[in-house]
Protein backbone atom coordinates (compact mmCIF):
# COMPACT_ATOMS: atom_id res chain seq x y z
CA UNK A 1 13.95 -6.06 11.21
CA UNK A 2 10.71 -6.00 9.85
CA UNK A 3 9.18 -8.59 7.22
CA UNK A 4 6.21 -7.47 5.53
CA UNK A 5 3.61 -10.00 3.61
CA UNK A 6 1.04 -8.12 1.26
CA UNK A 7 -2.31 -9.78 0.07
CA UNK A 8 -5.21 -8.74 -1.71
CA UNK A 9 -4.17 -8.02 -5.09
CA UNK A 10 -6.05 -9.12 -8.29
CA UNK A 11 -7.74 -8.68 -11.32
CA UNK A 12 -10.40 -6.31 -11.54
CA UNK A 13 -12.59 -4.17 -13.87
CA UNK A 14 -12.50 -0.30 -14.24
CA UNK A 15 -14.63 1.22 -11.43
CA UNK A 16 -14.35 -1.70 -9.23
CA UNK A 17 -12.86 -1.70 -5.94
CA UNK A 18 -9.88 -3.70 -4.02
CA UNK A 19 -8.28 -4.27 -0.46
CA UNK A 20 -4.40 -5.13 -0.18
CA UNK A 21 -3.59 -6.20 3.09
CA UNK A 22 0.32 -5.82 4.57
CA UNK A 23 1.02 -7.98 7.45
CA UNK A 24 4.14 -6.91 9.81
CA UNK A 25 5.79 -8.95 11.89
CA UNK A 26 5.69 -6.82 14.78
CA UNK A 27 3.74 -3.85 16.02
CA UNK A 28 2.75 -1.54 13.31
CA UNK A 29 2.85 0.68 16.53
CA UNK A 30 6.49 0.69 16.89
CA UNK A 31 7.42 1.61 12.93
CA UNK A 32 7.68 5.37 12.55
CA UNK A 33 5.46 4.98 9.21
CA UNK A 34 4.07 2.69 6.54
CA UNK A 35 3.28 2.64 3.07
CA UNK A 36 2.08 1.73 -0.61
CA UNK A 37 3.96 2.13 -3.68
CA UNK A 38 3.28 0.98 -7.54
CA UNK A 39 5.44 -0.04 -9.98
CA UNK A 40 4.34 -0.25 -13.37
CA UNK A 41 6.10 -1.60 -16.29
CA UNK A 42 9.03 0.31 -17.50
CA UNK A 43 8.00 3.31 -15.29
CA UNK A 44 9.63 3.97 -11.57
CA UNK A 45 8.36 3.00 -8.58
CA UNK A 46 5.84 5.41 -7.01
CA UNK A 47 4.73 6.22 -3.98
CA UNK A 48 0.93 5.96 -3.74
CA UNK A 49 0.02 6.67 0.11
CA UNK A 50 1.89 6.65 3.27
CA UNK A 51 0.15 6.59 7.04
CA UNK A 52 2.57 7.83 9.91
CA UNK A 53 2.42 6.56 13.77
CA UNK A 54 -0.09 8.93 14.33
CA UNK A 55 -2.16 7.73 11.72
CA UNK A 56 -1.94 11.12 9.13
CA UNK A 57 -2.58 9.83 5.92
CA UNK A 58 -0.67 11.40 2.75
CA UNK A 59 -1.78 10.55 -0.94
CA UNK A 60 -0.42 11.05 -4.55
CA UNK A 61 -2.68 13.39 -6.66
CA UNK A 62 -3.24 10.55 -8.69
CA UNK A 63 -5.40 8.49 -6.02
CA UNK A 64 -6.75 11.18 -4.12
CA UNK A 65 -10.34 10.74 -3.31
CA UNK A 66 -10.52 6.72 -4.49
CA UNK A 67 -7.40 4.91 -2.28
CA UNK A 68 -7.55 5.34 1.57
CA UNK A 69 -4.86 3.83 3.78
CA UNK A 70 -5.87 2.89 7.00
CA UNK A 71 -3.85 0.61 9.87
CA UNK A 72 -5.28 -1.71 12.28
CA UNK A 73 -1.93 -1.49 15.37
CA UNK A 74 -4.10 -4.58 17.14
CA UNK A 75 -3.74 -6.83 14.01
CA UNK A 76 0.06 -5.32 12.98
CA UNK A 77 -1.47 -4.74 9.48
CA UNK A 78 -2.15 -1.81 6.97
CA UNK A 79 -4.78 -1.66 4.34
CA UNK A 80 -5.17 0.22 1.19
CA UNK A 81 -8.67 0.63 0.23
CA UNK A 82 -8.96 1.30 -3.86
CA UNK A 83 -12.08 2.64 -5.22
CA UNK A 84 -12.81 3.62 -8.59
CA UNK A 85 -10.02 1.72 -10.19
CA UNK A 86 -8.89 2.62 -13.43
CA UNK A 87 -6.50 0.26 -15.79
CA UNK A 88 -3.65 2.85 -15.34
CA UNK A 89 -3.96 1.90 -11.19
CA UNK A 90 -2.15 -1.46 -13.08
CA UNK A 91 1.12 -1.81 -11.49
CA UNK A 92 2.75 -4.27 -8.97
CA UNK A 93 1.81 -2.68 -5.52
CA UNK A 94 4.76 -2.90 -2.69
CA UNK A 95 3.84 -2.42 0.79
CA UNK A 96 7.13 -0.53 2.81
CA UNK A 97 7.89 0.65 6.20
CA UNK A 98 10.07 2.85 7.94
CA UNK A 99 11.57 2.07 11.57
CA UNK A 100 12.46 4.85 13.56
CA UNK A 101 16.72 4.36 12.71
CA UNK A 102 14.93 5.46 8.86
CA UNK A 103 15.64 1.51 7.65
CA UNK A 104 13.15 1.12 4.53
CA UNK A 105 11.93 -2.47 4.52
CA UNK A 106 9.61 -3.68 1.61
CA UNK A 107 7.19 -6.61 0.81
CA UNK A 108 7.64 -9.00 -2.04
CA UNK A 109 4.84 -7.08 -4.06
CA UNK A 110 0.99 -8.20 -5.32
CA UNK A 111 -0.23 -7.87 -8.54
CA UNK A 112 -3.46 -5.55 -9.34
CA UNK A 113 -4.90 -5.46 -12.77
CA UNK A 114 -7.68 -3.43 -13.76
CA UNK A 115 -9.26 -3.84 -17.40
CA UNK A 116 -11.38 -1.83 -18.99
């Protein structure tokens, strides 16, 4: 089992930046790979970046070259850097992870606005 606590999420305006947070409750190390996804009203949830054990990095073409997903293994947490928001990045972001027996476990979502 892993529980997952995102943070960071906010209002913000269009070409500003923002940090969510995701808290594990144990080693980021030992989960096979981590990630954001987006849900937007009345559209599917999206993946937006993933980060595997090894730390390879994979984007959608939508947030390529602004979001960069990092993890920090001493602190169990992953980060999703935003840059150059724009108000269609405005979705409720969901952080998820992936043990190695391919169990999907998800946080309970953060809010990020962006007006323009």
């Amino acid at each position: 089992q892993v529980q997952l606590v995102e943070s960071g999420g906010g209002l913000v305006q269009a070409g500003g930046s923002l940090r969510l947070s995701c808290a594990a409750s144990r080693s980021t190390s030992s989960i096979k790979a981590m990630g954001w996804y987006r849900q937007a009203p009345g559209k599917q949830r999206e993946l937006v970046a993933s980060i595997s054990s090894g730390g390879r990095g994979n984007y959608a073409d939508s947030v390529k070259g602004r979001f960069t997903i990092s993890r920090d293994n001493a602190k169990n947490t992953v980060y999703l850097h935003m840059n150059n928001l724009k108000p269609e990045d405005t979705a409720v972001y969901y952080c998820n992870a992936v043990d190695w027996y391919n169990h999907n476990y998800w946080g309970q979502g953060t809010q990020v606005t962006v007006s323009s």
